[in-house]
N, C-alpha and C. Protein backbone atom coordinates (compact mmCIF):
# COMPACT_ATOMS: atom_id res chain seq x y z
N UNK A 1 22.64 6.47 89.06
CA UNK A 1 21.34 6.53 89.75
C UNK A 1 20.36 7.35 88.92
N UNK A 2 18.84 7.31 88.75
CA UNK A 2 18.44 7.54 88.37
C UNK A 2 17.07 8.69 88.74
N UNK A 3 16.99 9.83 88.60
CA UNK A 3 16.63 10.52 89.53
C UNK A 3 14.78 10.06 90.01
N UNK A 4 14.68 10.68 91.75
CA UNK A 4 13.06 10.11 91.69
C UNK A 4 12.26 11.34 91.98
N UNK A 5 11.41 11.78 91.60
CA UNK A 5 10.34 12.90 91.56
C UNK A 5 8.97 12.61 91.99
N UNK A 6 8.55 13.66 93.44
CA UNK A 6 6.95 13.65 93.81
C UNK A 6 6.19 13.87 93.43
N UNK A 7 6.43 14.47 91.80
CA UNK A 7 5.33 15.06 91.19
C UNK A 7 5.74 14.96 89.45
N UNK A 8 4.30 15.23 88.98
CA UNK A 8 4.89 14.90 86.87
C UNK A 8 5.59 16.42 86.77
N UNK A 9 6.78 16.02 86.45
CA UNK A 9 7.18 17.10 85.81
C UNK A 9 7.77 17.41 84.52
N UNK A 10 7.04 16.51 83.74
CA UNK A 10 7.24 16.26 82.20
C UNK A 10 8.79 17.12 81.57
N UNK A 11 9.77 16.82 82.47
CA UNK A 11 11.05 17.26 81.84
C UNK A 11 11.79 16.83 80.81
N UNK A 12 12.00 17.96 79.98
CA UNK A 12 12.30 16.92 78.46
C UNK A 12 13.44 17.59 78.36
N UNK A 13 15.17 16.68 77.99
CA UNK A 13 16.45 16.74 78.01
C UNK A 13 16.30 16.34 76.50
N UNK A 14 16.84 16.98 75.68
CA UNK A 14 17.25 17.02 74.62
C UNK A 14 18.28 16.11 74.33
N UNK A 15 18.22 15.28 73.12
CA UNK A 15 19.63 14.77 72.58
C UNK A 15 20.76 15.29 72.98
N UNK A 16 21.64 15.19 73.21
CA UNK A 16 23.08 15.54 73.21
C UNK A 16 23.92 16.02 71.65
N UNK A 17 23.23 15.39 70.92
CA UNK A 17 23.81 14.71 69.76
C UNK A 17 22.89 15.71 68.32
N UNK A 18 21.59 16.83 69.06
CA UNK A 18 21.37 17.59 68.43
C UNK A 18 20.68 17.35 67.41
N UNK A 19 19.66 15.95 68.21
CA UNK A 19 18.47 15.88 66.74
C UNK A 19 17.27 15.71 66.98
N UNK A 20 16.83 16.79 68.53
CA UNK A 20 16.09 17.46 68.32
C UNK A 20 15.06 15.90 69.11
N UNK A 21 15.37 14.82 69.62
CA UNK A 21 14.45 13.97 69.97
C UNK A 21 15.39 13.98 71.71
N UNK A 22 13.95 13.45 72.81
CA UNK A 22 14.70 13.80 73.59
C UNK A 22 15.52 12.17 74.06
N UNK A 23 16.21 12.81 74.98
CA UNK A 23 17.25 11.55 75.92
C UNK A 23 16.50 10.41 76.35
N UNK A 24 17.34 9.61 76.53
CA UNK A 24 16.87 8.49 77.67
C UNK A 24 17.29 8.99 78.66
N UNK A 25 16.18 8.81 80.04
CA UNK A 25 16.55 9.16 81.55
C UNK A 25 17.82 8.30 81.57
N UNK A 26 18.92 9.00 82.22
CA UNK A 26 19.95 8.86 83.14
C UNK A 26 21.08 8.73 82.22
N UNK A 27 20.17 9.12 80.48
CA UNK A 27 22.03 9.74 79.24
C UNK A 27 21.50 11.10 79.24
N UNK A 28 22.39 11.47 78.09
CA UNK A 28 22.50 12.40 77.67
C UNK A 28 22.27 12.05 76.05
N UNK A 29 21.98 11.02 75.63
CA UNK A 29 21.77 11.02 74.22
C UNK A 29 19.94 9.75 73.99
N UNK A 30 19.61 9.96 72.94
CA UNK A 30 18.40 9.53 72.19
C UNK A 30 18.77 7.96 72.11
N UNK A 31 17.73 7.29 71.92
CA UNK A 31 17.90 6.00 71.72
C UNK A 31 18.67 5.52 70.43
N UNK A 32 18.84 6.36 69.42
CA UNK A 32 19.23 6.39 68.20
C UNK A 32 20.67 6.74 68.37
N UNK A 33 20.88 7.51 68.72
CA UNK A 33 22.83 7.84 69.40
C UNK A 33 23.54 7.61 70.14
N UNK A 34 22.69 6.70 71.63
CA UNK A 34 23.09 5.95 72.22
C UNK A 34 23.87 4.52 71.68
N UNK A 35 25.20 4.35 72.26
CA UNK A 35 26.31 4.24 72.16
C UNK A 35 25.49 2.07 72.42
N UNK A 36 24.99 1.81 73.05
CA UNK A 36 24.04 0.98 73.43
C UNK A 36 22.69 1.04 74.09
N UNK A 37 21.81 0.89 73.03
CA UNK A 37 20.14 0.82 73.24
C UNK A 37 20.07 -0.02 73.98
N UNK A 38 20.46 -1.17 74.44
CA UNK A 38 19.55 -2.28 74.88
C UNK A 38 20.42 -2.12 76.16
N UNK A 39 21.39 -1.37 76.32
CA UNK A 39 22.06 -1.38 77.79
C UNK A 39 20.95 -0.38 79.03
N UNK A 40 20.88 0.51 77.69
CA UNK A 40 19.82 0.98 78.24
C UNK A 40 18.78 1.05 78.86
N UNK A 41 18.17 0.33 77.91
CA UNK A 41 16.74 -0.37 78.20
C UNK A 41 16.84 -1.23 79.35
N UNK A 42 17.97 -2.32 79.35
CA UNK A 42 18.14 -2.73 80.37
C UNK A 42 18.15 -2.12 81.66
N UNK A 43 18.90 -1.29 81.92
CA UNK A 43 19.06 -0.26 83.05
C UNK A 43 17.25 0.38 83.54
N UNK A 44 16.92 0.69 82.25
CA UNK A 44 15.37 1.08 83.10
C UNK A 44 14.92 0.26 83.68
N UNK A 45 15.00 -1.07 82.80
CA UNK A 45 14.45 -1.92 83.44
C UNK A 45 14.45 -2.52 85.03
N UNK A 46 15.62 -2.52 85.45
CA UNK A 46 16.34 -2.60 86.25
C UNK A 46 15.88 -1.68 87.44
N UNK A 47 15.43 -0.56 87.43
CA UNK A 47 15.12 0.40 87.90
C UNK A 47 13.67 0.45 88.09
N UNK A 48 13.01 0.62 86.83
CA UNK A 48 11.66 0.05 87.29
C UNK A 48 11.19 -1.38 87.99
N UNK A 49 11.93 -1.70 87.87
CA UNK A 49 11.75 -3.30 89.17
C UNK A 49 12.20 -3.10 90.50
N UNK A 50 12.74 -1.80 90.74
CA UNK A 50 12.51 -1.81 92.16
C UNK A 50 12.05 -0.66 92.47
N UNK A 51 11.10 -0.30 91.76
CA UNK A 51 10.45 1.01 92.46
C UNK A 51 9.16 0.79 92.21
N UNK A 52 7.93 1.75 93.14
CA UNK A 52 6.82 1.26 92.89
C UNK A 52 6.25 2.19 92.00
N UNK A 53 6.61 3.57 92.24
CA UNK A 53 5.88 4.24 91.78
C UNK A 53 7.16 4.94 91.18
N UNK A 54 6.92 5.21 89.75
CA UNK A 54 7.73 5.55 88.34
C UNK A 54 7.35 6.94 87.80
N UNK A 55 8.24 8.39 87.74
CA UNK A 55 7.65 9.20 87.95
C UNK A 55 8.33 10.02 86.63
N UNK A 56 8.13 10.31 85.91
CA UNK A 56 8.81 11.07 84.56
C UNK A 56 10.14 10.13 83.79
N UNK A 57 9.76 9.17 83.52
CA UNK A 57 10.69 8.70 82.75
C UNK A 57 10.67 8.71 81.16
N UNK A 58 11.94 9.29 80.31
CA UNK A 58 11.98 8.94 79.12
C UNK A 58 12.60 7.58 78.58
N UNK A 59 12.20 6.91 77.46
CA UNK A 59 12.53 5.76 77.34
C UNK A 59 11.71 5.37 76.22
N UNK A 60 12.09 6.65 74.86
CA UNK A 60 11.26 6.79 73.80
C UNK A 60 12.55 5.73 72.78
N UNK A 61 11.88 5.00 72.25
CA UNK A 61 12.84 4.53 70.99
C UNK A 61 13.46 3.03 71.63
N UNK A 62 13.04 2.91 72.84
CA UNK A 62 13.81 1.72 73.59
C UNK A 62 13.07 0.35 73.13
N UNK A 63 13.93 -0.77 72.77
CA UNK A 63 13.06 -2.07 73.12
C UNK A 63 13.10 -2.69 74.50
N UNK A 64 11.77 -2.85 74.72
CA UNK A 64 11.83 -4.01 76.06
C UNK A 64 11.09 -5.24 75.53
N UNK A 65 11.56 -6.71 75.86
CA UNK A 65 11.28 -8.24 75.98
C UNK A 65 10.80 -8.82 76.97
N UNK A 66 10.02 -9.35 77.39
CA UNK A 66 9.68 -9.84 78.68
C UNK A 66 9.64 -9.11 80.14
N UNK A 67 9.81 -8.08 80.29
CA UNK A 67 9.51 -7.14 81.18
C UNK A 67 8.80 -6.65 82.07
N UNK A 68 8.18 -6.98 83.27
CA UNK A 68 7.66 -6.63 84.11
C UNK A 68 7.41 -6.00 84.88
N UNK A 69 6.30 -4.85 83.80
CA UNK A 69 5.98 -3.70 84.52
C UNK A 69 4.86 -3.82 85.42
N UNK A 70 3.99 -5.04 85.80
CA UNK A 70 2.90 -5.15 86.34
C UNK A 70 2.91 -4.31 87.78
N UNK A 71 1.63 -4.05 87.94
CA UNK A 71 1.56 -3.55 89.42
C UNK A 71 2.44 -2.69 89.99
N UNK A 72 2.79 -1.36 89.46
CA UNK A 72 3.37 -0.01 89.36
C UNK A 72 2.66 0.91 88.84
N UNK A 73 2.84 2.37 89.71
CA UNK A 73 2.20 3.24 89.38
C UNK A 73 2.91 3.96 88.37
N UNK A 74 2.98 4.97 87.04
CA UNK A 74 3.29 5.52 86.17
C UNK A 74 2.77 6.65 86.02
N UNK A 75 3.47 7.62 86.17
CA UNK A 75 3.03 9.15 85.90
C UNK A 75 4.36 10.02 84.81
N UNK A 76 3.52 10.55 84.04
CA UNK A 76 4.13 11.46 82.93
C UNK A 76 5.77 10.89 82.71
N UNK A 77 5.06 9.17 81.81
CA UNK A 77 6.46 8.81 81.61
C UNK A 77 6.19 8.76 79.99
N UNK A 78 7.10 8.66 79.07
CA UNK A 78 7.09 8.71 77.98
C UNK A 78 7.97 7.50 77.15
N UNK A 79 7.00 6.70 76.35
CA UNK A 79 7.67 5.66 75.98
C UNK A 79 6.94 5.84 74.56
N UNK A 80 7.20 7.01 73.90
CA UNK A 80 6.83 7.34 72.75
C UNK A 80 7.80 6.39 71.91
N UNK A 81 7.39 5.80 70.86
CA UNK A 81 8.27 5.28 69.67
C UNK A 81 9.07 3.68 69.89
N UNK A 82 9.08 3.19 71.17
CA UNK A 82 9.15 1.97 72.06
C UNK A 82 8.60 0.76 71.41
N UNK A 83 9.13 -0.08 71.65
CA UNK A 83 8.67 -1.46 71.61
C UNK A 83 8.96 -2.07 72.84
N UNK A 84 7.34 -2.78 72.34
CA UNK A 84 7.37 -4.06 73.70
C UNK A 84 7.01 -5.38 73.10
N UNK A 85 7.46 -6.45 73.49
CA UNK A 85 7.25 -7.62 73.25
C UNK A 85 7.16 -8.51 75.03
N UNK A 86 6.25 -9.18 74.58
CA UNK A 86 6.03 -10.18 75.59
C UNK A 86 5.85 -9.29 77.40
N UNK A 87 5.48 -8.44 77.58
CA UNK A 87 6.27 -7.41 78.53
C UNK A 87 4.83 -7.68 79.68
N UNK A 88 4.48 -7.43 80.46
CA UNK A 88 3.28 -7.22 81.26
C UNK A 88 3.16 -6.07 82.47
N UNK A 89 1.90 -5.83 82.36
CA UNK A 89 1.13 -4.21 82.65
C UNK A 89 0.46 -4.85 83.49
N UNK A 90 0.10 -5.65 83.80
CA UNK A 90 -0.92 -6.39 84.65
C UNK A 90 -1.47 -5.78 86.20
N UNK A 91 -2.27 -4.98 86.09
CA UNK A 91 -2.57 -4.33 87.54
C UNK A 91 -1.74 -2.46 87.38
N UNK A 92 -1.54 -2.58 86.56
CA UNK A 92 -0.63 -0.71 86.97
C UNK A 92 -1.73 -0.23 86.43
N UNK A 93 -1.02 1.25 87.28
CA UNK A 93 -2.03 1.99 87.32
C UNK A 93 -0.93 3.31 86.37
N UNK A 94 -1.45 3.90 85.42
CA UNK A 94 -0.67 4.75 84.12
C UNK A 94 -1.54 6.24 84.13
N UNK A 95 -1.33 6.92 84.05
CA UNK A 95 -1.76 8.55 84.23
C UNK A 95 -0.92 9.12 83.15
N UNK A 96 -1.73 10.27 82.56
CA UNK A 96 -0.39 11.02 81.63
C UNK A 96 1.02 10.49 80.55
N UNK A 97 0.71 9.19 80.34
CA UNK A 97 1.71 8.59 79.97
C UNK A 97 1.72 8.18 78.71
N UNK A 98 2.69 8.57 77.77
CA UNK A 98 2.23 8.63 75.87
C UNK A 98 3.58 6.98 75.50
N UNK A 99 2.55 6.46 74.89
CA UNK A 99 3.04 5.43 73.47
C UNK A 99 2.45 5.78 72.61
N UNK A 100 3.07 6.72 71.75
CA UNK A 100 2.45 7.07 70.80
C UNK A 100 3.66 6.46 69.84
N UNK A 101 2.91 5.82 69.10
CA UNK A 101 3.72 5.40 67.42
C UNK A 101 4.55 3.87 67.82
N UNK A 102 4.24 3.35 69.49
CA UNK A 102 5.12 2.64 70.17
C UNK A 102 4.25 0.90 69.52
N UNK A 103 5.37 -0.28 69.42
CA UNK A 103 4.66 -1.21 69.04
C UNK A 103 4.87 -2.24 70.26
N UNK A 104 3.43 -2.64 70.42
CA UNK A 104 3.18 -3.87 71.47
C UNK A 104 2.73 -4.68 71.20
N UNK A 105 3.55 -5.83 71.40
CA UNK A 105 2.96 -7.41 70.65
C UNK A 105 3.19 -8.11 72.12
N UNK A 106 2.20 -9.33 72.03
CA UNK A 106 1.46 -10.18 72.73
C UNK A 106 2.16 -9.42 74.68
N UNK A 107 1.46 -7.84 74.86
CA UNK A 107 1.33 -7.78 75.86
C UNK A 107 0.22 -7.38 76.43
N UNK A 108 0.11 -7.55 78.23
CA UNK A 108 -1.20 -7.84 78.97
C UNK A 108 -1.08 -6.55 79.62
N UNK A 109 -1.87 -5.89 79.32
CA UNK A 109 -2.65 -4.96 80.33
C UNK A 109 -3.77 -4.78 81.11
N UNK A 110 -4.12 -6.06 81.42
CA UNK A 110 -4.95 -7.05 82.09
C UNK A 110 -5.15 -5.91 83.42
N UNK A 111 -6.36 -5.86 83.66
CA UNK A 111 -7.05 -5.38 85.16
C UNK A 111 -6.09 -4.19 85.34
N UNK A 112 -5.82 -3.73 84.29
CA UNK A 112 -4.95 -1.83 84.67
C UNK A 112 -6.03 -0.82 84.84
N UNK A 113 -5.53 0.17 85.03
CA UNK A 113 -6.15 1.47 85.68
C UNK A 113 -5.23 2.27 84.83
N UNK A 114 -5.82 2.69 83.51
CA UNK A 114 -5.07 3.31 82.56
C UNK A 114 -5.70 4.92 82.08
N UNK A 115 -5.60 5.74 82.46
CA UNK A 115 -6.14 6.93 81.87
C UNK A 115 -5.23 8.17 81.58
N UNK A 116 -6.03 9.23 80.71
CA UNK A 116 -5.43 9.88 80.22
C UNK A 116 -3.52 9.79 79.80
N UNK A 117 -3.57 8.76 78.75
CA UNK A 117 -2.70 8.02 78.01
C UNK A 117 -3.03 8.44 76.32
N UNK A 118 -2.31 8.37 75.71
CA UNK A 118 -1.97 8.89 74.58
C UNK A 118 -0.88 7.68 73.67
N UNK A 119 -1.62 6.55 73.00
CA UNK A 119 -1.32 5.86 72.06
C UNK A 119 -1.69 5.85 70.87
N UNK A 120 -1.26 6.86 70.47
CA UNK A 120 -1.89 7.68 68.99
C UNK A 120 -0.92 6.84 68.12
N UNK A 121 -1.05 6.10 66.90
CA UNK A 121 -0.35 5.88 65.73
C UNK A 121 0.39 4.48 66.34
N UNK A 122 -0.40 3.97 67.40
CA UNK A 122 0.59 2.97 68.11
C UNK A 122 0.26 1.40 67.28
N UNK A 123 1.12 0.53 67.14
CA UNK A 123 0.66 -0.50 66.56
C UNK A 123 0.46 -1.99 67.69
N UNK A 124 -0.74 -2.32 67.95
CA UNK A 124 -1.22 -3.32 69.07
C UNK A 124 -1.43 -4.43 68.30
N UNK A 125 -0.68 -5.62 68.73
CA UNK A 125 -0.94 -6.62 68.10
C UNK A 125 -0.98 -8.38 69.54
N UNK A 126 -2.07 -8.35 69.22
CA UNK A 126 -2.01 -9.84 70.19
C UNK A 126 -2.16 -9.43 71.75
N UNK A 127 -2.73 -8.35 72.37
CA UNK A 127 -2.96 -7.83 73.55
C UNK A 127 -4.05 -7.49 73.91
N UNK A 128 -3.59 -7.97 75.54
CA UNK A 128 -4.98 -8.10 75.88
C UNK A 128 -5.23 -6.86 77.30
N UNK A 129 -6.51 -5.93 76.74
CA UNK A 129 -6.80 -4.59 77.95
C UNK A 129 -8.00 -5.12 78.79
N UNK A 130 -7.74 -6.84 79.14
CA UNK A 130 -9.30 -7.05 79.75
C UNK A 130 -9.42 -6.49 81.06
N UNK A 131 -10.57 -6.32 81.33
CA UNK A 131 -10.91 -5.69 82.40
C UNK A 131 -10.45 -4.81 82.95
N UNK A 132 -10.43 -3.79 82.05
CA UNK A 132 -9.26 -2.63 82.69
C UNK A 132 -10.12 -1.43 82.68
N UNK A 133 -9.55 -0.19 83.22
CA UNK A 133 -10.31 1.14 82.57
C UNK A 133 -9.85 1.60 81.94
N UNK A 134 -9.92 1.90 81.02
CA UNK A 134 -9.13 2.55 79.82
C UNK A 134 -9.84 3.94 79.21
N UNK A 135 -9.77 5.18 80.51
CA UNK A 135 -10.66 6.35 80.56
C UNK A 135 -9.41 7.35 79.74
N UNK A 136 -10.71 7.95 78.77
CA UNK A 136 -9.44 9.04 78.06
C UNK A 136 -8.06 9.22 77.37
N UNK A 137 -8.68 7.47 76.47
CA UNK A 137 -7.07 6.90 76.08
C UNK A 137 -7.29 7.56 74.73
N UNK A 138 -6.46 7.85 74.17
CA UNK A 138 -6.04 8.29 72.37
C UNK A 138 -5.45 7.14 71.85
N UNK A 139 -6.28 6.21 71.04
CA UNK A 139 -5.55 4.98 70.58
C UNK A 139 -5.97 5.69 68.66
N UNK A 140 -6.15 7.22 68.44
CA UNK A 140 -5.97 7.41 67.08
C UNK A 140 -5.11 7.24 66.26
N UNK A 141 -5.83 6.44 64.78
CA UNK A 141 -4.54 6.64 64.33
C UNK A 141 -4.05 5.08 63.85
N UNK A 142 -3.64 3.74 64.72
CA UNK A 142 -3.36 2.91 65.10
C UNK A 142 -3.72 1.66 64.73
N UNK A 143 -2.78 0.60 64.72
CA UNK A 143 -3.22 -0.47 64.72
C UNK A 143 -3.26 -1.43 65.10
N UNK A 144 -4.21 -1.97 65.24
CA UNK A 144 -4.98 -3.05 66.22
C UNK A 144 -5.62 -4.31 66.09
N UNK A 145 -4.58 -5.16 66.13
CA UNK A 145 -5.21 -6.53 65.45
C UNK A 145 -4.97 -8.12 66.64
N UNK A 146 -5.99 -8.71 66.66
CA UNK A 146 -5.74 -9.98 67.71
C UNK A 146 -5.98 -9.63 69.28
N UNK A 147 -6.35 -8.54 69.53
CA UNK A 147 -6.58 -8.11 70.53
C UNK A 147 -7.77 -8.55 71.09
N UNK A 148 -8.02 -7.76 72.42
CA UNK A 148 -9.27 -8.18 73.31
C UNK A 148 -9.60 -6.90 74.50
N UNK A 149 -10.59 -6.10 74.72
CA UNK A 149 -10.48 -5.20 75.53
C UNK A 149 -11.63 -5.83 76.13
N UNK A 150 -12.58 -6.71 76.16
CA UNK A 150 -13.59 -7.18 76.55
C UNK A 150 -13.31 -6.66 78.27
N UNK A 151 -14.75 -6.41 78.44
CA UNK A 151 -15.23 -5.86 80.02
C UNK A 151 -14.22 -4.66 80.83
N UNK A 152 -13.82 -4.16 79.84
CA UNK A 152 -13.15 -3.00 79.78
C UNK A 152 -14.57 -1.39 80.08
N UNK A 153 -14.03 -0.28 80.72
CA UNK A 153 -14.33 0.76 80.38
C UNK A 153 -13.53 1.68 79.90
N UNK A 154 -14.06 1.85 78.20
CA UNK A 154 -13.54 2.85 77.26
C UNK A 154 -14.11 3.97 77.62
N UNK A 155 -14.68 4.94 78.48
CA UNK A 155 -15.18 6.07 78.35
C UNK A 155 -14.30 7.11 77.95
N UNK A 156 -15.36 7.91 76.95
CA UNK A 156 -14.30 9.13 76.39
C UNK A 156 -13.23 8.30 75.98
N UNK A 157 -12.76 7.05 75.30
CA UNK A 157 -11.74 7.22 74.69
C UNK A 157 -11.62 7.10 73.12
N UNK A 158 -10.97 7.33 72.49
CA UNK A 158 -10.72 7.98 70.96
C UNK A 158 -10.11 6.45 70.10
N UNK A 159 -10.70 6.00 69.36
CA UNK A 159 -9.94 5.28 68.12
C UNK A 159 -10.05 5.92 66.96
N UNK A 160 -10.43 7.12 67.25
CA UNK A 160 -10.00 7.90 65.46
C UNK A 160 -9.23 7.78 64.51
N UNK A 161 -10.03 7.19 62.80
CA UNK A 161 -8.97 7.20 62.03
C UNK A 161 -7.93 5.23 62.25
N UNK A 162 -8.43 4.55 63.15
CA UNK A 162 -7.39 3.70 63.39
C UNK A 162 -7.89 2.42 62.31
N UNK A 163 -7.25 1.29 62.55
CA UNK A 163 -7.50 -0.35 62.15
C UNK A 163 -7.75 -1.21 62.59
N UNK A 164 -8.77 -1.74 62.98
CA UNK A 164 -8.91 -2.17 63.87
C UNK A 164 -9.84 -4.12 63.03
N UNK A 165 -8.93 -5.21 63.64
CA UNK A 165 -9.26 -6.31 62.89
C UNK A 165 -8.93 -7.22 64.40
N UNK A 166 -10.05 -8.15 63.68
CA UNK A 166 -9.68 -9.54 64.95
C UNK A 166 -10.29 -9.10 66.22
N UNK A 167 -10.55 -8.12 67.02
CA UNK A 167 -10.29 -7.76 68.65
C UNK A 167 -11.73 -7.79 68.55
N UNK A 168 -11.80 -8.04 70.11
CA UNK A 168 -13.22 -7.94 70.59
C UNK A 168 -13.27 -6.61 71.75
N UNK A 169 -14.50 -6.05 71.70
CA UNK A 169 -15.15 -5.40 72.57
C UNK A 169 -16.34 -5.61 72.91
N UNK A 170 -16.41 -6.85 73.77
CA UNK A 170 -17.23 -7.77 74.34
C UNK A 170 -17.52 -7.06 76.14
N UNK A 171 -18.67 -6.83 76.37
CA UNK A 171 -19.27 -6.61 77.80
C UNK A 171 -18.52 -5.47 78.19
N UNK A 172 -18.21 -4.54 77.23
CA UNK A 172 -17.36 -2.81 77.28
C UNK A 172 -18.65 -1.61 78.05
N UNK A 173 -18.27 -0.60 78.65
CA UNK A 173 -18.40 0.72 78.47
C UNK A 173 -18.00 1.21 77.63
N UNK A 174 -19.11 2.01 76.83
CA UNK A 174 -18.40 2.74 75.17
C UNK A 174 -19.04 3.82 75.39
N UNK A 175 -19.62 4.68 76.60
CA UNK A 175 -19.94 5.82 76.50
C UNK A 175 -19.22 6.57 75.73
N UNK A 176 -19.44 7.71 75.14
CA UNK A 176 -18.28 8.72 74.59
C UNK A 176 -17.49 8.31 73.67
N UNK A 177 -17.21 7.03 73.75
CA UNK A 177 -15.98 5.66 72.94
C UNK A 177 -16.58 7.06 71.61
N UNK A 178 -15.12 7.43 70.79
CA UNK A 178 -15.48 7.44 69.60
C UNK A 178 -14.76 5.93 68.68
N UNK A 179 -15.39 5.51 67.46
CA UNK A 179 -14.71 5.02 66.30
C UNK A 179 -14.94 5.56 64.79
N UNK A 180 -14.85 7.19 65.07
CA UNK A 180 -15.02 7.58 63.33
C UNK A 180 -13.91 7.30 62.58
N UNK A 181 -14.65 7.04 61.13
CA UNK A 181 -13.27 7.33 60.02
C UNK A 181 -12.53 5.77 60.71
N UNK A 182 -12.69 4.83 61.59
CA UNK A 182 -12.04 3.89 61.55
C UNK A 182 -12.24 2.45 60.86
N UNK A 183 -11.48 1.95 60.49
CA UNK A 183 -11.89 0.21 59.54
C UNK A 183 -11.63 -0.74 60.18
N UNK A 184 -13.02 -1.53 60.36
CA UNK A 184 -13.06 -2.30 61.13
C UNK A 184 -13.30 -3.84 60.66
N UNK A 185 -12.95 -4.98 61.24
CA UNK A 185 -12.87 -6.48 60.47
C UNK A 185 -13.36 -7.13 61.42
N UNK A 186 -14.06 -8.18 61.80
CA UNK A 186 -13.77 -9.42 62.66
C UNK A 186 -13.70 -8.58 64.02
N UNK A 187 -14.65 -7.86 64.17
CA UNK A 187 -15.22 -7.24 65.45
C UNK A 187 -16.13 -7.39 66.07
N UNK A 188 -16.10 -7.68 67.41
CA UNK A 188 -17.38 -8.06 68.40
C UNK A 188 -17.27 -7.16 69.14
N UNK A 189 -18.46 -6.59 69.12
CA UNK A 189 -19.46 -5.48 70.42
C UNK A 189 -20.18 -5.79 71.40
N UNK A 190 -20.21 -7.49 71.04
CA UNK A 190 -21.51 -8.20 71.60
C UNK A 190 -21.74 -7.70 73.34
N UNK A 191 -22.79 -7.50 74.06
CA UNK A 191 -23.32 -6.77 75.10
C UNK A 191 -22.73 -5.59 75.42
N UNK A 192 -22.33 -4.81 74.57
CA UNK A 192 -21.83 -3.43 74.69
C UNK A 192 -22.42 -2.39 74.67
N UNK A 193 -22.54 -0.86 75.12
CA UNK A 193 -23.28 -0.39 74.75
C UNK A 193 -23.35 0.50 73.64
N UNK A 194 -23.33 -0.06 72.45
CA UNK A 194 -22.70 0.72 71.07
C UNK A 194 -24.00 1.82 70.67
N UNK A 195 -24.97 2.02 71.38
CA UNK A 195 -25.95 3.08 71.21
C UNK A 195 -24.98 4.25 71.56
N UNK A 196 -24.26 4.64 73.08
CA UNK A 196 -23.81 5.19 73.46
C UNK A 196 -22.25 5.80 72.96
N UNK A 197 -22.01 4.36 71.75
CA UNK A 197 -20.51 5.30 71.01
C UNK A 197 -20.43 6.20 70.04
N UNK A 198 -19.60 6.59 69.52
CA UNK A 198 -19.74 7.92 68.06
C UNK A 198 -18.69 6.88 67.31
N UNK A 199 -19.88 6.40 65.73
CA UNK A 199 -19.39 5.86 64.96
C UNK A 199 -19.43 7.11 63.57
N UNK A 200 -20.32 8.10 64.00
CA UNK A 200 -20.56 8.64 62.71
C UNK A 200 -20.47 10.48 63.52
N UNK A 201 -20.28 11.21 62.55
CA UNK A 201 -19.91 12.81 62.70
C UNK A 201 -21.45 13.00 63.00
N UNK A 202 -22.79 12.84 62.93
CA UNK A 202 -24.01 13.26 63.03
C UNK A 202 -24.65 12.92 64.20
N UNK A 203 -23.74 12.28 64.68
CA UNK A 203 -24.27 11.10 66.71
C UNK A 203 -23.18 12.53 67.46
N UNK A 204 -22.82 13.23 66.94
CA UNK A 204 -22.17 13.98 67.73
C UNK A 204 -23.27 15.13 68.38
N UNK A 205 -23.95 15.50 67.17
CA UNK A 205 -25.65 16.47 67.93
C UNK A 205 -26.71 15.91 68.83
């Protein structure tokens, strides 16, 4: 069983195995020393499909395939270093919750309620954040190609430093949006309000 918590209590269990990265909820060892990763993964999975609201889970280093996380709440869970493929977000609502360095290919985070999230160094490929809020996200760092955040609100959120090719940010909120120091290809802003983003260190005065 897997434990359930009323509140984030960002508890971090150490490897077993003494390398310093932490556990998957409900081992005692890292995705890397675990005896079976994908049993694993499975098992969260498993778990997150019958609960609504998901409350400190680790599940850094795990792959998930087709997975359906849609329409669940997420607080101070950590899926740092993760892969997702094919997986869907569709409607959740995410608080406090880091993919950082984590890779997501062709998944939907369609109409989420995503803030203060931390996908620093994450690699996004073929996904789509339409119509979502995406307040106070850290996507520094990262890369980002085939995507679509169109009619999204980015406020205050960070692409510092990232790569960004192919994606649109079509009919966005970009208040605050920074994109310094980032390289950009085959990008649409079109009805956005890019007066209001920080492309350059001197829009900061």
């Amino acid at each position: 069983m897997l434990p359930k918590y009323n509140k984030i209590m960002f508890t971090l269990s150490p490897c077993a195995a003494g390398c310093g990265r932490p556990a998957i909820t409900g081992s005692t060892l890292c995705a890397i020393h675990s005896a079976d990763s994908s049993a694993d993964a499975q098992r969260l999975a498993r778990y997150i499909a019958g609960e609504r609201i998901i409350t400190d889970i680790s599940a850094c280093g795990l792959h998930f395939e087709g997975v359906d996380f849609s329409h669940r709440q997420y607080y101070g869970c950590n899926f740092s270093g993760a892969s997702f493929s094919m997986c869907l977000f569709t409607g959740a609502i995410l608080r406090m919750t880091f993919f950082n360095f984590a890779e997501l290919s062709s998944c939907d985070f369609s109409s989420g309620d995503l803030q203060f999230l931390s996908m620093a160094g994450a690699t996004i490929r073929d996904c789509t954040f339409e119509g979502s809020e995406l307040v106070n996200i850290n996507f520094g760092g990262g890369v980002i190609t085939d995507s679509t955040f169109n009619k999204t609100n980015l406020y205050n959120s960070r692409f510092i430093g990232a790569n960004i090719a192919r994606t649109n940010f079509i009919d966005c909120n970009l208040k605050h949006t920074s994109f310094m120091k980032t390289r950009r290809e085959g990008i649409s802003f079109k009805s956005s309000n890019t007066a209001e983003a920080i492309f350059e260190m001197e829009t900061l005065n």
